[in-house]
N, C-alpha and C. Protein backbone atom coordinates (compact mmCIF):
# COMPACT_ATOMS: atom_id res chain seq x y z
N UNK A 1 183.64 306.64 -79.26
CA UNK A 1 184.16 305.56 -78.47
C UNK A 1 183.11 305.13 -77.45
N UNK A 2 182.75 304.19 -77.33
CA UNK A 2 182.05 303.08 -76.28
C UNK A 2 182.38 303.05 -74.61
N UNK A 3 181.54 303.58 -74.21
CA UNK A 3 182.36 303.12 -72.64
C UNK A 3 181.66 301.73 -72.54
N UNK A 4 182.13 300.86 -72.22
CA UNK A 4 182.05 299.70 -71.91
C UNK A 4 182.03 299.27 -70.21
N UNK A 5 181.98 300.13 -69.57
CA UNK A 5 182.06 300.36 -67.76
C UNK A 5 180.70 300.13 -67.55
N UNK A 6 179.90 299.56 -66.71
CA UNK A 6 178.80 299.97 -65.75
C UNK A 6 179.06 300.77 -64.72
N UNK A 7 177.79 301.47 -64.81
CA UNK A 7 177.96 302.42 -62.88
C UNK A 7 178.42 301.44 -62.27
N UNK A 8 179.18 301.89 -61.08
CA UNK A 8 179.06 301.43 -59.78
C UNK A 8 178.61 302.04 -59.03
N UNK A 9 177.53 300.51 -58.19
CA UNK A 9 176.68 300.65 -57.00
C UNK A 9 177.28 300.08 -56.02
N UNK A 10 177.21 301.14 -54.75
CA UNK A 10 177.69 300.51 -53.23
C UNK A 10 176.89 299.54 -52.63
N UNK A 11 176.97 298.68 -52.53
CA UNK A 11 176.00 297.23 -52.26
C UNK A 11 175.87 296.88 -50.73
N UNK A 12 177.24 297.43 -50.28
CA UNK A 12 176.92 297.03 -48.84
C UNK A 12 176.73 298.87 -48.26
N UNK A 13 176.53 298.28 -46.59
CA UNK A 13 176.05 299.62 -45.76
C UNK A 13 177.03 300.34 -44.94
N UNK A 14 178.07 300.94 -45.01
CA UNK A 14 179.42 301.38 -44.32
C UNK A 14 179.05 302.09 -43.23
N UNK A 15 179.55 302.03 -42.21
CA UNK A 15 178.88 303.00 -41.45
C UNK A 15 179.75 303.33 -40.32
N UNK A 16 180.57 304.87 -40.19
CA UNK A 16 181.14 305.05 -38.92
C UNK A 16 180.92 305.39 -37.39
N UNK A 17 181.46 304.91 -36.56
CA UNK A 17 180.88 304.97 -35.35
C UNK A 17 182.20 305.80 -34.10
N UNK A 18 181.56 306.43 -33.16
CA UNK A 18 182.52 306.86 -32.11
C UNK A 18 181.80 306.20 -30.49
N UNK A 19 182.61 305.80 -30.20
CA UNK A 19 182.74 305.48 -28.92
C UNK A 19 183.50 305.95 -27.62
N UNK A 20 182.69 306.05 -26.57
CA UNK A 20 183.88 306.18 -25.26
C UNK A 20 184.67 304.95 -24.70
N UNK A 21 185.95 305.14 -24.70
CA UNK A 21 186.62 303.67 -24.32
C UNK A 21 187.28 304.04 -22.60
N UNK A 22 186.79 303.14 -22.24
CA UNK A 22 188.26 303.69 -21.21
C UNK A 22 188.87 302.20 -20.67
N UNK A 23 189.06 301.34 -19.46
CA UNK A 23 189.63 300.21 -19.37
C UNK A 23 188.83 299.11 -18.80
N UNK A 24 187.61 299.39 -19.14
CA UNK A 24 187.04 298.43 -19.14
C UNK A 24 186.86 297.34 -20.33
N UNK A 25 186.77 296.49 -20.93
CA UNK A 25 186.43 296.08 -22.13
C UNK A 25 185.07 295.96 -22.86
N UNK A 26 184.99 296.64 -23.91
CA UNK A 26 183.72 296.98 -24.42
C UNK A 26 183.69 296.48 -25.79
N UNK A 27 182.62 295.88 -26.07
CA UNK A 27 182.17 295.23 -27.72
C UNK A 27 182.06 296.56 -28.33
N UNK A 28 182.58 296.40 -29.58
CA UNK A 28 181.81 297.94 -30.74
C UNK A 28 180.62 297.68 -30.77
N UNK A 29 179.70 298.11 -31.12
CA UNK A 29 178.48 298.35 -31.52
C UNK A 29 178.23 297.57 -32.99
N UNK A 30 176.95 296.93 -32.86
CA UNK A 30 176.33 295.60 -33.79
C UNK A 30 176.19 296.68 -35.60
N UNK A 31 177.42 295.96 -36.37
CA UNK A 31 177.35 296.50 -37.57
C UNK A 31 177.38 295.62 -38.43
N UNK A 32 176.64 294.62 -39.47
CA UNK A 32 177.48 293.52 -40.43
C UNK A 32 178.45 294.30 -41.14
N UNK A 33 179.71 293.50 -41.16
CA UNK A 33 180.74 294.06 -42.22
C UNK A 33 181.58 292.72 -41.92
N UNK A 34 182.45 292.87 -43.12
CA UNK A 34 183.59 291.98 -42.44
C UNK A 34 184.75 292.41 -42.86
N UNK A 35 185.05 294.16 -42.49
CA UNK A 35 186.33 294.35 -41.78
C UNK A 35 186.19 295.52 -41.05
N UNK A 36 187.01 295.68 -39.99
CA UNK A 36 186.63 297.37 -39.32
C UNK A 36 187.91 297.82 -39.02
N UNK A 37 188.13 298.73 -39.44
CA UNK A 37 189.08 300.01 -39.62
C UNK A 37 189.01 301.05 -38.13
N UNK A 38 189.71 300.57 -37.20
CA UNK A 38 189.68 301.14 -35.90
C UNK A 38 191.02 302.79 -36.46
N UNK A 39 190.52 303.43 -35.61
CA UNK A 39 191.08 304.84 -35.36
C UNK A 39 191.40 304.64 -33.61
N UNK A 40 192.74 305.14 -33.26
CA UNK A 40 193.07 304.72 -32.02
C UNK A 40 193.51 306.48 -31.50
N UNK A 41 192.13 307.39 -31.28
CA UNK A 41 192.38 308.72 -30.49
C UNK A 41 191.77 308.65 -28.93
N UNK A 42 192.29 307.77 -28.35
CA UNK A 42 191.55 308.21 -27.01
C UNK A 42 193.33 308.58 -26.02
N UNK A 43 194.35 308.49 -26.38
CA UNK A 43 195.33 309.54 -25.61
C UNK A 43 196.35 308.13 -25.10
N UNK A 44 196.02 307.03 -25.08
CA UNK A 44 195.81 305.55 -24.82
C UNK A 44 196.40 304.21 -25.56
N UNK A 45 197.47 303.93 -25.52
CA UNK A 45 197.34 302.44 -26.17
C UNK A 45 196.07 301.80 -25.79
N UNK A 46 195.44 301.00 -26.96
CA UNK A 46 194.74 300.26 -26.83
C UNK A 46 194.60 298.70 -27.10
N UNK A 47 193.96 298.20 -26.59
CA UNK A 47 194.40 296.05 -26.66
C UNK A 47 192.53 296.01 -27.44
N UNK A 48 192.85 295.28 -28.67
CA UNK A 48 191.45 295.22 -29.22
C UNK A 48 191.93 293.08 -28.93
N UNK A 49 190.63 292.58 -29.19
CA UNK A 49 190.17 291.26 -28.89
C UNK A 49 189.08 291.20 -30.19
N UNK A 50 189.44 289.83 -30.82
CA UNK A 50 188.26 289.31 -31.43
C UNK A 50 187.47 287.84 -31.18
N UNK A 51 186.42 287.91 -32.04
CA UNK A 51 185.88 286.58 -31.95
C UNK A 51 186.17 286.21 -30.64
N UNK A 52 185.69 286.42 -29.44
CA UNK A 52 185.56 286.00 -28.43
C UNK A 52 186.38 285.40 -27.81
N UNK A 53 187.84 285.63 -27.84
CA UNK A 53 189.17 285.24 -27.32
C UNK A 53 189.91 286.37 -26.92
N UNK A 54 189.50 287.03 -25.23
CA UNK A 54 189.97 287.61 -24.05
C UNK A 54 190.65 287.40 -23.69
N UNK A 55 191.59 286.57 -24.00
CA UNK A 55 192.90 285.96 -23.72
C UNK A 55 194.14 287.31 -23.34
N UNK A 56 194.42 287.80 -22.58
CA UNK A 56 195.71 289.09 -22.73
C UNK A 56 196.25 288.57 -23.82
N UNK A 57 196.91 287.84 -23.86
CA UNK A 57 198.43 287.20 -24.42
C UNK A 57 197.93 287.19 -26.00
N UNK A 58 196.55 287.15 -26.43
CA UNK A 58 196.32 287.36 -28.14
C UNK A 58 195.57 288.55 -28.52
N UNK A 59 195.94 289.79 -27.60
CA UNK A 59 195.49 291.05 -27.99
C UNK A 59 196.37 291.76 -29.35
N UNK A 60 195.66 292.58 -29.68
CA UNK A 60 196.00 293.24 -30.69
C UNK A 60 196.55 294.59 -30.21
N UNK A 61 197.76 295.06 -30.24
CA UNK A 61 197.69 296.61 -29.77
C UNK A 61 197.88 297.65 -30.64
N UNK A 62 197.00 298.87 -30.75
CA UNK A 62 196.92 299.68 -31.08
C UNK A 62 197.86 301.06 -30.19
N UNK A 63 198.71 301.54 -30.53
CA UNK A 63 199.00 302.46 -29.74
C UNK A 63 198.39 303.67 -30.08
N UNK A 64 198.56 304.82 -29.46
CA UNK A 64 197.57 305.96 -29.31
C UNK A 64 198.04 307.03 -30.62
N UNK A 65 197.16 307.30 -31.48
CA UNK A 65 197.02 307.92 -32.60
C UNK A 65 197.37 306.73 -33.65
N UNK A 66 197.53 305.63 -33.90
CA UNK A 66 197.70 304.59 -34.80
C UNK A 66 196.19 304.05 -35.18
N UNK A 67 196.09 303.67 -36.27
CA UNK A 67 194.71 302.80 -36.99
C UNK A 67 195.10 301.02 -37.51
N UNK A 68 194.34 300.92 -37.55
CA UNK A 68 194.43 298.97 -38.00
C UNK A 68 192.96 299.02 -38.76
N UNK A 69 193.07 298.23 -39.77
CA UNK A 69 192.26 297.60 -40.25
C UNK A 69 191.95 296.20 -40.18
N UNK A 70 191.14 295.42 -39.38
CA UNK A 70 191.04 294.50 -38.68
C UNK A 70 189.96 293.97 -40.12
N UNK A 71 191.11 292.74 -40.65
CA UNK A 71 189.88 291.81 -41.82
C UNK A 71 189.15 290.42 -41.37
N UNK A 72 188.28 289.87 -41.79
CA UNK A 72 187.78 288.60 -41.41
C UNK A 72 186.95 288.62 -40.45
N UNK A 73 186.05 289.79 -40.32
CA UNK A 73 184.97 289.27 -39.19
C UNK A 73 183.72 289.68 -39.84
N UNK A 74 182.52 289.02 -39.20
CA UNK A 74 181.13 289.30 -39.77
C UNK A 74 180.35 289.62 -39.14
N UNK A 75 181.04 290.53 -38.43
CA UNK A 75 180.19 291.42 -37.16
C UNK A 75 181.40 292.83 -36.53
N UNK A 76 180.89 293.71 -36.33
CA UNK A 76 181.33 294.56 -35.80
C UNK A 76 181.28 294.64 -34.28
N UNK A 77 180.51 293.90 -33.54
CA UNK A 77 180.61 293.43 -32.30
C UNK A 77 181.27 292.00 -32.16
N UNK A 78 181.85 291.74 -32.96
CA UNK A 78 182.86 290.07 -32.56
C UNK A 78 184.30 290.53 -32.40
N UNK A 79 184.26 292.27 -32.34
CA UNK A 79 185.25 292.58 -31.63
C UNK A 79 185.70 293.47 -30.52
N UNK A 80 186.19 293.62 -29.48
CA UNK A 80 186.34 294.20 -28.15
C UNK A 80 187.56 294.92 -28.22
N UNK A 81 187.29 295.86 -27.46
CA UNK A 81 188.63 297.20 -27.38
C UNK A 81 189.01 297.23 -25.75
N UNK A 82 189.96 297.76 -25.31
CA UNK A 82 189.67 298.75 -24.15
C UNK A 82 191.32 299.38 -23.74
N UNK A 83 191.57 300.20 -23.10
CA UNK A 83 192.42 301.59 -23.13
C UNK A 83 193.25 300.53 -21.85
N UNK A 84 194.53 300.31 -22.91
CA UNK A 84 195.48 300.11 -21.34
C UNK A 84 195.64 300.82 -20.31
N UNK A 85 194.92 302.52 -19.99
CA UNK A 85 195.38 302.90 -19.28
C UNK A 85 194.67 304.31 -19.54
N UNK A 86 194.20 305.37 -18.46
CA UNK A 86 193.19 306.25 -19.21
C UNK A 86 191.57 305.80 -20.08
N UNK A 87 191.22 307.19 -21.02
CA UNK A 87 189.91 306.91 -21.28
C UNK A 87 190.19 307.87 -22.60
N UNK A 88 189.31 308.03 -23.92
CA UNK A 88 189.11 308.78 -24.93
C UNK A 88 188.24 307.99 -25.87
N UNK A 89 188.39 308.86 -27.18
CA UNK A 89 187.51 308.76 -27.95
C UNK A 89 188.04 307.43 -28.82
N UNK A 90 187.35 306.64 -29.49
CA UNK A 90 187.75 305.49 -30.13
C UNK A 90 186.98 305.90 -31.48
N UNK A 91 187.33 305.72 -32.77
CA UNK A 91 186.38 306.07 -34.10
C UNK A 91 186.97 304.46 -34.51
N UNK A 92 185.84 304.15 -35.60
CA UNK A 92 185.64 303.04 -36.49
C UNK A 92 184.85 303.14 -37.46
N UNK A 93 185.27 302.37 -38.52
CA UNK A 93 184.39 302.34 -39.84
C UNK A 93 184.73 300.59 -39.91
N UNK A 94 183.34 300.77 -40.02
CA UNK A 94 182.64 299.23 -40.45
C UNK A 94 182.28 298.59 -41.90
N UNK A 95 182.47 298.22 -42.99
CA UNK A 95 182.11 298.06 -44.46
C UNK A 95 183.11 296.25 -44.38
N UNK A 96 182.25 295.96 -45.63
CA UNK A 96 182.38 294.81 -46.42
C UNK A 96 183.77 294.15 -47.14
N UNK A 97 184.09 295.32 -47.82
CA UNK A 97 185.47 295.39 -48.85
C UNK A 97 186.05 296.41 -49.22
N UNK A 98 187.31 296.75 -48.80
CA UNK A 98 187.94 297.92 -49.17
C UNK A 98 188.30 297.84 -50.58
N UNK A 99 188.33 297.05 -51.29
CA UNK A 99 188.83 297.03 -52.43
C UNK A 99 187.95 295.82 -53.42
N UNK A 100 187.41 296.80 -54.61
CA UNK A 100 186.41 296.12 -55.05
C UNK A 100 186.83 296.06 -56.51
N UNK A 101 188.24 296.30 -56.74
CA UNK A 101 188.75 296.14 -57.81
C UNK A 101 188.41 297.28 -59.51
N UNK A 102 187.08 298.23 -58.78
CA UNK A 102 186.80 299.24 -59.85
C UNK A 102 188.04 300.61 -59.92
């Protein structure tokens, strides 16, 4: 029997990152991707912001031990976090496409 499959090659560059958050508002760190998969361990609800709209009223909230996968951006810094309250650890993974249909 024939496999008829090609390898698959990872084409883009994934890459996870940890940060200190506390209530100030802070950009993630410069990654191309266009989606990022926030991890919310800093003890903290957290209010994430994209694309440059600081607006309170169009935050995103993350409460404390919850994840989001945030789609549609082409930068890993076109989006901003910061800890309603307190300080901890923030994790993220940065990549292209979660689903590549193989």
């Amino acid at each position: 029997m024939l496999n008829n499959h090609m390898p698959f090659y990872q084409t883009d560059n994934p890459k996870s990152f940890k940060i200190s958050l506390d209530q100030n508002l802070i950009a993630l760190e410069d990654h191309e991707g266009s989606e990022v998969m926030i991890i919310n361990r800093t003890g903290s609800d957290i209010m994430v912001f994209d694309n440059d709209n600081f607006n309170a009223e169009n935050h995103l909230l993350i409460l404390s031990g919850e994840s989001l996968t945030l789609r549609g951006v082409s930068n890993s810094n076109s989006v901003s976090a910061q800890c309603v309250d307190g300080s901890g650890d923030l994790y993220y993974r940065v990549n292209y496409f979660s689903n590549t249909g193989h």
